[in-house]
PDB file of N, CA and C in Angstrom:
ATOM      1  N   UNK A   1       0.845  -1.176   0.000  1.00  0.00           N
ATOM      2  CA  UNK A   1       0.000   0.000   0.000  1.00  0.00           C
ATOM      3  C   UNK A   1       0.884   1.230   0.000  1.00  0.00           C
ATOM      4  N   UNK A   2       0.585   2.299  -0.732  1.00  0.00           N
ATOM      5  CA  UNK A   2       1.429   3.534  -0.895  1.00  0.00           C
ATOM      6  C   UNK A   2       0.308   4.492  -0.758  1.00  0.00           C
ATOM      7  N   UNK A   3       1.339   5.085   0.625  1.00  0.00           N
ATOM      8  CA  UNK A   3       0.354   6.262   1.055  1.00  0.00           C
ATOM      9  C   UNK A   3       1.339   7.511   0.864  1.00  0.00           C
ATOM     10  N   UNK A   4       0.722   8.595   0.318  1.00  0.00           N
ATOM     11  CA  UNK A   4       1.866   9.934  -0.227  1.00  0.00           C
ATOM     12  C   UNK A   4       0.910  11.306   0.016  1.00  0.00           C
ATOM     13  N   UNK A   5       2.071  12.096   0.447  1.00  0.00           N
ATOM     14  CA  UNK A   5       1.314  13.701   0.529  1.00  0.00           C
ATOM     15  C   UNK A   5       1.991  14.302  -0.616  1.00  0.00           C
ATOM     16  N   UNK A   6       1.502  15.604  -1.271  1.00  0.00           N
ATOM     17  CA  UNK A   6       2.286  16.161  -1.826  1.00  0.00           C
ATOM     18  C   UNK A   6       1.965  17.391  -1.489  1.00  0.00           C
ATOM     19  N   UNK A   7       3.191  17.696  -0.917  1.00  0.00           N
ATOM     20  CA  UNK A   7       2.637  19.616  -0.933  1.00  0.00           C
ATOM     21  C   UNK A   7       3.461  20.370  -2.086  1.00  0.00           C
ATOM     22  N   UNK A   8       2.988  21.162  -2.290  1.00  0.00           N
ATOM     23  CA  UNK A   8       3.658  22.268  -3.180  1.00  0.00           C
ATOM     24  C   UNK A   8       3.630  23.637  -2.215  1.00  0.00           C
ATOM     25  N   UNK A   9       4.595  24.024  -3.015  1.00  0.00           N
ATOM     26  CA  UNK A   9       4.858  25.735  -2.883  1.00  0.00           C
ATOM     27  C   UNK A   9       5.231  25.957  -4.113  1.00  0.00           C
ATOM     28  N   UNK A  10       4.254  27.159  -4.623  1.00  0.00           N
ATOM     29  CA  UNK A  10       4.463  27.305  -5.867  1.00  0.00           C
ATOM     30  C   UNK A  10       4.430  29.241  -5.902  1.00  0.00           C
ATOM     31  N   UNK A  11       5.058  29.877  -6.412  1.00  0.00           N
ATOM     32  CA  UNK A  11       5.348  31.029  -6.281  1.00  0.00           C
ATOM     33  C   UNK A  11       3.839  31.674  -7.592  1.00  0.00           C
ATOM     34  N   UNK A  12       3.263  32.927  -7.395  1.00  0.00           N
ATOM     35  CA  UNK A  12       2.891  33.495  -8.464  1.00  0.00           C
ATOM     36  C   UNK A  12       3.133  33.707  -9.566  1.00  0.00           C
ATOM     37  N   UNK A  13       4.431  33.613  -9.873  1.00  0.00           N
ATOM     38  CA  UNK A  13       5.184  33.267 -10.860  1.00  0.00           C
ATOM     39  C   UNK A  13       5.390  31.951 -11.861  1.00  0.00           C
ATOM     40  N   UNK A  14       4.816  30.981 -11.139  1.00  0.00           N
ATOM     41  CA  UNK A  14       4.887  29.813 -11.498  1.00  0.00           C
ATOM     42  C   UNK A  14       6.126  29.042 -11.339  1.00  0.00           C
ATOM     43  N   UNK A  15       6.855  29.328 -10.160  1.00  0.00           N
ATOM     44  CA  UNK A  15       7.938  28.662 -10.163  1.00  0.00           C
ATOM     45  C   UNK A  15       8.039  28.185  -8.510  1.00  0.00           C
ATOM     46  N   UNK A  16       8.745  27.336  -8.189  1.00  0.00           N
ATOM     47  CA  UNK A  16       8.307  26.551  -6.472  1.00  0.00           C
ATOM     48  C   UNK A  16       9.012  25.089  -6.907  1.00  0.00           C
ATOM     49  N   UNK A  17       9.119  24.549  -5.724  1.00  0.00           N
ATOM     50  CA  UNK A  17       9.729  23.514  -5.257  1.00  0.00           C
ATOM     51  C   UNK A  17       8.003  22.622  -4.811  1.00  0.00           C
ATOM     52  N   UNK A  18       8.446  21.112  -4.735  1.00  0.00           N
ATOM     53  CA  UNK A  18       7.579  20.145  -4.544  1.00  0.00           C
ATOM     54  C   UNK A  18       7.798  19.035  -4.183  1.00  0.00           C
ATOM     55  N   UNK A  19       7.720  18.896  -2.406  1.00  0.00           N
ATOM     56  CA  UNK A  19       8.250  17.869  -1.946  1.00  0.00           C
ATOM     57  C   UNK A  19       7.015  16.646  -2.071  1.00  0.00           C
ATOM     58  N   UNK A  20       7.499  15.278  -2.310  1.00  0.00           N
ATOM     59  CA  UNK A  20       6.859  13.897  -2.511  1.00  0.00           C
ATOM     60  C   UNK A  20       7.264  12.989  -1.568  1.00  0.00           C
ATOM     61  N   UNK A  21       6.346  12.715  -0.399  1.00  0.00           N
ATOM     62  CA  UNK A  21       7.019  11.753   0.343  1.00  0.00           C
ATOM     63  C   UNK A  21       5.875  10.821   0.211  1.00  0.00           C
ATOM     64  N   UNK A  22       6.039   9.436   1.021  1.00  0.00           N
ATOM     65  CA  UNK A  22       5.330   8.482   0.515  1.00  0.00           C
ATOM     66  C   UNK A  22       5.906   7.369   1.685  1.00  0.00           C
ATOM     67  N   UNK A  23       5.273   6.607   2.177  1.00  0.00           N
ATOM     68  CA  UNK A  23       5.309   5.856   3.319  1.00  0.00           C
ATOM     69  C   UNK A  23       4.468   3.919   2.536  1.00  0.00           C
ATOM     70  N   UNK A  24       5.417   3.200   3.276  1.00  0.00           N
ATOM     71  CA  UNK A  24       4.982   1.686   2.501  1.00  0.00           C
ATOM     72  C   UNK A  24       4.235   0.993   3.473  1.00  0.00           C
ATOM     73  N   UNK A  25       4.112   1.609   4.885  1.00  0.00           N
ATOM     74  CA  UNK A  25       3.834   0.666   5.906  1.00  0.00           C
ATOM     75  C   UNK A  25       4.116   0.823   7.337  1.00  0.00           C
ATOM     76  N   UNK A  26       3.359   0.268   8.209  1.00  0.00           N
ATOM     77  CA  UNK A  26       4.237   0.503   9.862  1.00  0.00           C
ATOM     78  C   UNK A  26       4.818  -0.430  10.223  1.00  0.00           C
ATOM     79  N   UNK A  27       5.896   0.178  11.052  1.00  0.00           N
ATOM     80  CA  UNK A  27       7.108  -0.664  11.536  1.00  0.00           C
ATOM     81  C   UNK A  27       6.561  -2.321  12.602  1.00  0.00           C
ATOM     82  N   UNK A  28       5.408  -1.712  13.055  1.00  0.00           N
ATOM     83  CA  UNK A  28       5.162  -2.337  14.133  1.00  0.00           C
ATOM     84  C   UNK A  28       3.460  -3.128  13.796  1.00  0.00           C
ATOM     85  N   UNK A  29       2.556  -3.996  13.999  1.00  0.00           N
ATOM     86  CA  UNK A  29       1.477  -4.304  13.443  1.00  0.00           C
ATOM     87  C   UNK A  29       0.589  -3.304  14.562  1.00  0.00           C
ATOM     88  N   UNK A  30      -0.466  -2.774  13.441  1.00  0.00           N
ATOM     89  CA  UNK A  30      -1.135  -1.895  14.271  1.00  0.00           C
ATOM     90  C   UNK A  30      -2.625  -1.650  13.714  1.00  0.00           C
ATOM     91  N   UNK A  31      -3.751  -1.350  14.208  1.00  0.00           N
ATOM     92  CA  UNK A  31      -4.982  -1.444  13.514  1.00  0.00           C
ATOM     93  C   UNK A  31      -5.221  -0.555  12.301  1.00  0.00           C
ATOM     94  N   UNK A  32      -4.756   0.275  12.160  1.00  0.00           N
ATOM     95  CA  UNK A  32      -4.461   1.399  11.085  1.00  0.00           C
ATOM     96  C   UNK A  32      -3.651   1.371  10.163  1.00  0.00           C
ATOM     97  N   UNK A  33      -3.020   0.859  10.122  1.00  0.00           N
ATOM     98  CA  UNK A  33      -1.693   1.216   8.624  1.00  0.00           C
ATOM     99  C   UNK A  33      -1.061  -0.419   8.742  1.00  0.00           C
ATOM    100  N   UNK A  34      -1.268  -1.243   7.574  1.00  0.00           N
ATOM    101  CA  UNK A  34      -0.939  -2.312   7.253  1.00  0.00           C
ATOM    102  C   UNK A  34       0.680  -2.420   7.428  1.00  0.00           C
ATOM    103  N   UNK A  35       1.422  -3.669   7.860  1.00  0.00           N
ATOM    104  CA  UNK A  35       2.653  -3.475   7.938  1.00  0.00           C
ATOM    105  C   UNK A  35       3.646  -2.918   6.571  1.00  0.00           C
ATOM    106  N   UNK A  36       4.597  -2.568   6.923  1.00  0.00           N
ATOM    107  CA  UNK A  36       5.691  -2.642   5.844  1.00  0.00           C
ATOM    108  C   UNK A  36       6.005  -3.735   5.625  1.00  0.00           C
ATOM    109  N   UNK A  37       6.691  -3.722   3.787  1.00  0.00           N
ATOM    110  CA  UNK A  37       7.080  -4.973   3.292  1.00  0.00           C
ATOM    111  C   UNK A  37       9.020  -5.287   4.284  1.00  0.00           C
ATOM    112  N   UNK A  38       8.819  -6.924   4.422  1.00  0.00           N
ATOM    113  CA  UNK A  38      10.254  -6.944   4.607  1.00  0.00           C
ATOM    114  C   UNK A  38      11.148  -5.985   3.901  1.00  0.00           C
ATOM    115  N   UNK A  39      12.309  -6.041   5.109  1.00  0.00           N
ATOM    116  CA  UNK A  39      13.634  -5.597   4.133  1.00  0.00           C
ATOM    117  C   UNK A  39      14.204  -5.880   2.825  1.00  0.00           C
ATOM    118  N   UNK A  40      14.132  -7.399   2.271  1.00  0.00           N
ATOM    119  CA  UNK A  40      14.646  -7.536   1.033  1.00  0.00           C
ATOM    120  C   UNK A  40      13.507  -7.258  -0.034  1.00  0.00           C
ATOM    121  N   UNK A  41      12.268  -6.819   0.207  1.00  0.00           N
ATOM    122  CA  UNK A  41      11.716  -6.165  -0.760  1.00  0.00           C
ATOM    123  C   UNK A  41      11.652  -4.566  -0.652  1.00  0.00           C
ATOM    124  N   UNK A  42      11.571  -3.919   0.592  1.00  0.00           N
ATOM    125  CA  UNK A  42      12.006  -2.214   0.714  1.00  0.00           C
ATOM    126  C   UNK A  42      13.396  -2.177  -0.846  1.00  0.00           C
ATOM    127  N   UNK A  43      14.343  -2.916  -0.372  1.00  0.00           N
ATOM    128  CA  UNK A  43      15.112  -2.421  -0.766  1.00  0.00           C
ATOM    129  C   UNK A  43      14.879  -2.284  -2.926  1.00  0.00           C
ATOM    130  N   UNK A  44      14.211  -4.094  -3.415  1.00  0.00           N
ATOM    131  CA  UNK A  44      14.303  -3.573  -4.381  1.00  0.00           C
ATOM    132  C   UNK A  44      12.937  -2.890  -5.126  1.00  0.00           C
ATOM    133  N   UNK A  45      12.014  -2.131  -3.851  1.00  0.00           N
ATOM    134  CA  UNK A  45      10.994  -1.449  -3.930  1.00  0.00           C
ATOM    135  C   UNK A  45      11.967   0.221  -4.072  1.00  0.00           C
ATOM    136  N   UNK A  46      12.799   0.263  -3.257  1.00  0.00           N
ATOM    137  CA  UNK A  46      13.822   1.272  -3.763  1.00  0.00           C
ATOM    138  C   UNK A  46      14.411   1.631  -4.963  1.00  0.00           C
ATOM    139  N   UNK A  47      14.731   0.915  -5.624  1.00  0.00           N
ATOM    140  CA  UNK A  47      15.504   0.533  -6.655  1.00  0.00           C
ATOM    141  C   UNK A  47      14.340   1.101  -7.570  1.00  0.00           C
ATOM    142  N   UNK A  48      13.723   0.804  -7.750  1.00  0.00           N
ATOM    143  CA  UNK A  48      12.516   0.522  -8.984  1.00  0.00           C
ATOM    144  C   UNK A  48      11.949   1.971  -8.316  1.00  0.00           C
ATOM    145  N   UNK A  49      11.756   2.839  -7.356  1.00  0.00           N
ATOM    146  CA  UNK A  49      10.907   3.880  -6.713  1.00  0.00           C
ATOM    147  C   UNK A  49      10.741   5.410  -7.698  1.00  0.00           C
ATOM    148  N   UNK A  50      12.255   5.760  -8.320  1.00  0.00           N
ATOM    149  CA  UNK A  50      11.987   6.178  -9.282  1.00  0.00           C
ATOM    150  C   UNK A  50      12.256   6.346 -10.718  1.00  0.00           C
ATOM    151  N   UNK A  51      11.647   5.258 -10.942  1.00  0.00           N
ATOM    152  CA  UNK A  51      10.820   4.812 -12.225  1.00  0.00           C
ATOM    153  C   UNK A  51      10.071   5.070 -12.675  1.00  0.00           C
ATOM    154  N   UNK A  52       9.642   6.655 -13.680  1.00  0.00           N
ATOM    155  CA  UNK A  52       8.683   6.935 -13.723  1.00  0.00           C
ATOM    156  C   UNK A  52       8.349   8.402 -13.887  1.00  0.00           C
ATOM    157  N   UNK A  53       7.477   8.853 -14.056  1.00  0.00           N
ATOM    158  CA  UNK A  53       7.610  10.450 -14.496  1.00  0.00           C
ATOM    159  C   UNK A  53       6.264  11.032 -13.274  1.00  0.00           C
ATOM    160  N   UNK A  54       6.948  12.549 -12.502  1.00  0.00           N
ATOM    161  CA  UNK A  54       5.740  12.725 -12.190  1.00  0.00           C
ATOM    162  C   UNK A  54       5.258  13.918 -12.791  1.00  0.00           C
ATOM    163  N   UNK A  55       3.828  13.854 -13.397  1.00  0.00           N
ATOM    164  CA  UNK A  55       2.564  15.178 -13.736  1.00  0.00           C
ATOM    165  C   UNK A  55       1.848  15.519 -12.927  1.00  0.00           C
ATOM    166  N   UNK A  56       2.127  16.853 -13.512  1.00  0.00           N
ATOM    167  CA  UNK A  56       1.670  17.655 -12.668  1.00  0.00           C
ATOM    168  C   UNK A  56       0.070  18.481 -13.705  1.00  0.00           C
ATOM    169  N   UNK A  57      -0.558  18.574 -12.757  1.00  0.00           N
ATOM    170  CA  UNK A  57      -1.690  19.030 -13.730  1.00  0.00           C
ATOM    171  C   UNK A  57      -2.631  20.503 -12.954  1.00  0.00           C
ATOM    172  N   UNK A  58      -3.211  21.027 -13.344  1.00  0.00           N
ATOM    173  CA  UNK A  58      -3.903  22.313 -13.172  1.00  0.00           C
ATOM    174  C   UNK A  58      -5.142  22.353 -13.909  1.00  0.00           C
ATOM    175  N   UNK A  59      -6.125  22.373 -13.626  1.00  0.00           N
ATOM    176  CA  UNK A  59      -7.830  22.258 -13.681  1.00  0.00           C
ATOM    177  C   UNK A  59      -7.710  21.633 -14.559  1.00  0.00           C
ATOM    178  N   UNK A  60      -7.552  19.934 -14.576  1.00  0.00           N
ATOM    179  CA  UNK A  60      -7.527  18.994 -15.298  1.00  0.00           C
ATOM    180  C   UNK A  60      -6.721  18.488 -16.389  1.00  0.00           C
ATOM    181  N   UNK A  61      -5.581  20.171 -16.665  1.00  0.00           N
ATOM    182  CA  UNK A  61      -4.867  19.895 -17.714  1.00  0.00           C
ATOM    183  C   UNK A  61      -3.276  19.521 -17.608  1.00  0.00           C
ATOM    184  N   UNK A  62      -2.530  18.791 -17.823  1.00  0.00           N
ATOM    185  CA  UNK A  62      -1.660  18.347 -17.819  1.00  0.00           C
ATOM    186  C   UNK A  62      -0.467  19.442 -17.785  1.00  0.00           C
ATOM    187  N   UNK A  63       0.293  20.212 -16.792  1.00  0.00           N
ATOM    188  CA  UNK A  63       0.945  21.677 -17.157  1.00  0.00           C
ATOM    189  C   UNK A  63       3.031  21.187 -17.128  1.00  0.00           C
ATOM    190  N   UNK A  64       2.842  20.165 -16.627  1.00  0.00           N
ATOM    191  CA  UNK A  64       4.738  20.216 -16.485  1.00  0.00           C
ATOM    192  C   UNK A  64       4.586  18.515 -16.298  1.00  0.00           C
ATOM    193  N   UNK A  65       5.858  17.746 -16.899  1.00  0.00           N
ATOM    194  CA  UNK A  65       5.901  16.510 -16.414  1.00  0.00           C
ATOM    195  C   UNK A  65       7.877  15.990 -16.432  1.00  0.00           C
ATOM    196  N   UNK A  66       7.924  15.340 -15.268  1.00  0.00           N
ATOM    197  CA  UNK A  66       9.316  15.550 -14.805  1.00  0.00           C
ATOM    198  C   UNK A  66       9.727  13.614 -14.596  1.00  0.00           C
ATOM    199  N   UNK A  67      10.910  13.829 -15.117  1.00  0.00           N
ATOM    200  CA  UNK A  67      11.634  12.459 -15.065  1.00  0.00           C
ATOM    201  C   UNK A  67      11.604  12.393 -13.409  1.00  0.00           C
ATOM    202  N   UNK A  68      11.240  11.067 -12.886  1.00  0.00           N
ATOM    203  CA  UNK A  68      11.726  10.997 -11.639  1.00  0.00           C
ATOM    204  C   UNK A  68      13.180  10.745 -11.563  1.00  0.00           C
ATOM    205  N   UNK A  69      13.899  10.002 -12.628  1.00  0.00           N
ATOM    206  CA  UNK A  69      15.649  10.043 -12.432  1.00  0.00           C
ATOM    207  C   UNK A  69      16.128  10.705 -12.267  1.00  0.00           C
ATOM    208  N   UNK A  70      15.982  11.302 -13.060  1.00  0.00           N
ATOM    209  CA  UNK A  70      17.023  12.360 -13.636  1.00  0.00           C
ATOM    210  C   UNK A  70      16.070  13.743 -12.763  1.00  0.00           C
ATOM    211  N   UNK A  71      15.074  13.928 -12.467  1.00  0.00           N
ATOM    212  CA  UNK A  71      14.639  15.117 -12.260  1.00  0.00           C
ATOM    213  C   UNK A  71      14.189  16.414 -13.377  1.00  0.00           C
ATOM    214  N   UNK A  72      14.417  15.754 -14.547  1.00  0.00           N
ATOM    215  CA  UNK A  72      14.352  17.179 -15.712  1.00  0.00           C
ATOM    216  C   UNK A  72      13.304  17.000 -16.039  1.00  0.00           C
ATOM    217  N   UNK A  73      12.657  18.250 -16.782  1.00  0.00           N
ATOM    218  CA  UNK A  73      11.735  18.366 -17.102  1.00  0.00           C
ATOM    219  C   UNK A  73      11.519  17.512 -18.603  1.00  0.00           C
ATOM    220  N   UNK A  74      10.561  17.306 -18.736  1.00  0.00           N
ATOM    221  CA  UNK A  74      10.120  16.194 -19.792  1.00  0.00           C
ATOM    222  C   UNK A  74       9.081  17.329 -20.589  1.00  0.00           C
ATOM    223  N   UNK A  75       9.205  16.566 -22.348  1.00  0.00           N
ATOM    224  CA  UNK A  75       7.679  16.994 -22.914  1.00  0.00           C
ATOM    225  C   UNK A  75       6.692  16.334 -22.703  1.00  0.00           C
ATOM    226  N   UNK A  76       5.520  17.221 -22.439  1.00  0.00           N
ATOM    227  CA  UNK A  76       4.208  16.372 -22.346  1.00  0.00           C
ATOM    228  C   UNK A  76       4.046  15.236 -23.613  1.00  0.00           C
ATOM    229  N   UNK A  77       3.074  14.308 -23.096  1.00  0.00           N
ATOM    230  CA  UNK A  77       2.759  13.224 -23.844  1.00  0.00           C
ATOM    231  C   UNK A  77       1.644  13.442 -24.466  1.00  0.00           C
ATOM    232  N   UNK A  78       1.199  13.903 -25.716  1.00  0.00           N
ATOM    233  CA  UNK A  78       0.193  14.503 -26.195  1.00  0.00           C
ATOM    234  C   UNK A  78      -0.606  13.002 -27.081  1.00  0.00           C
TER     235      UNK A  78
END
């Protein structure tokens, strides 16, 4: 299970930073949040984590989309 916040700060300008965090599980068994996977899958759940592009969108429309590797900005996928 992947649970994630994302906040932004985004300037009037259109420019801001955007932190992505994201949680797999609790350490401990508990009635609320299903455990985390063992260690030898965290790790190649790591590996593989960013894989993938994240979009970003604004009243439904698709406005910036970013390599998770590398971090650069990507062209949209039209």
């Amino acid at each position: 299970m992947f649970i994630y916040i994302l906040q932004n700060v985004i300037s009037n300008k259109g420019k801001g930073h955007i932190n992505l965090d994201y949680g797999l599980g609790a350490n401990e068994k508990n009635g609320a949040v299903p455990l985390s996977p063992p260690k030898d899958k965290l790790e190649k759940l790591r590996k593989k984590a960013r894989e993938g592009d994240l979009v970003l969108y604004l009243n439904k429309k698709e406005i910036a989309r970013y390599d998770l590797k590398t971090l650069k900005y990507k062209e949209s996928q039209k």
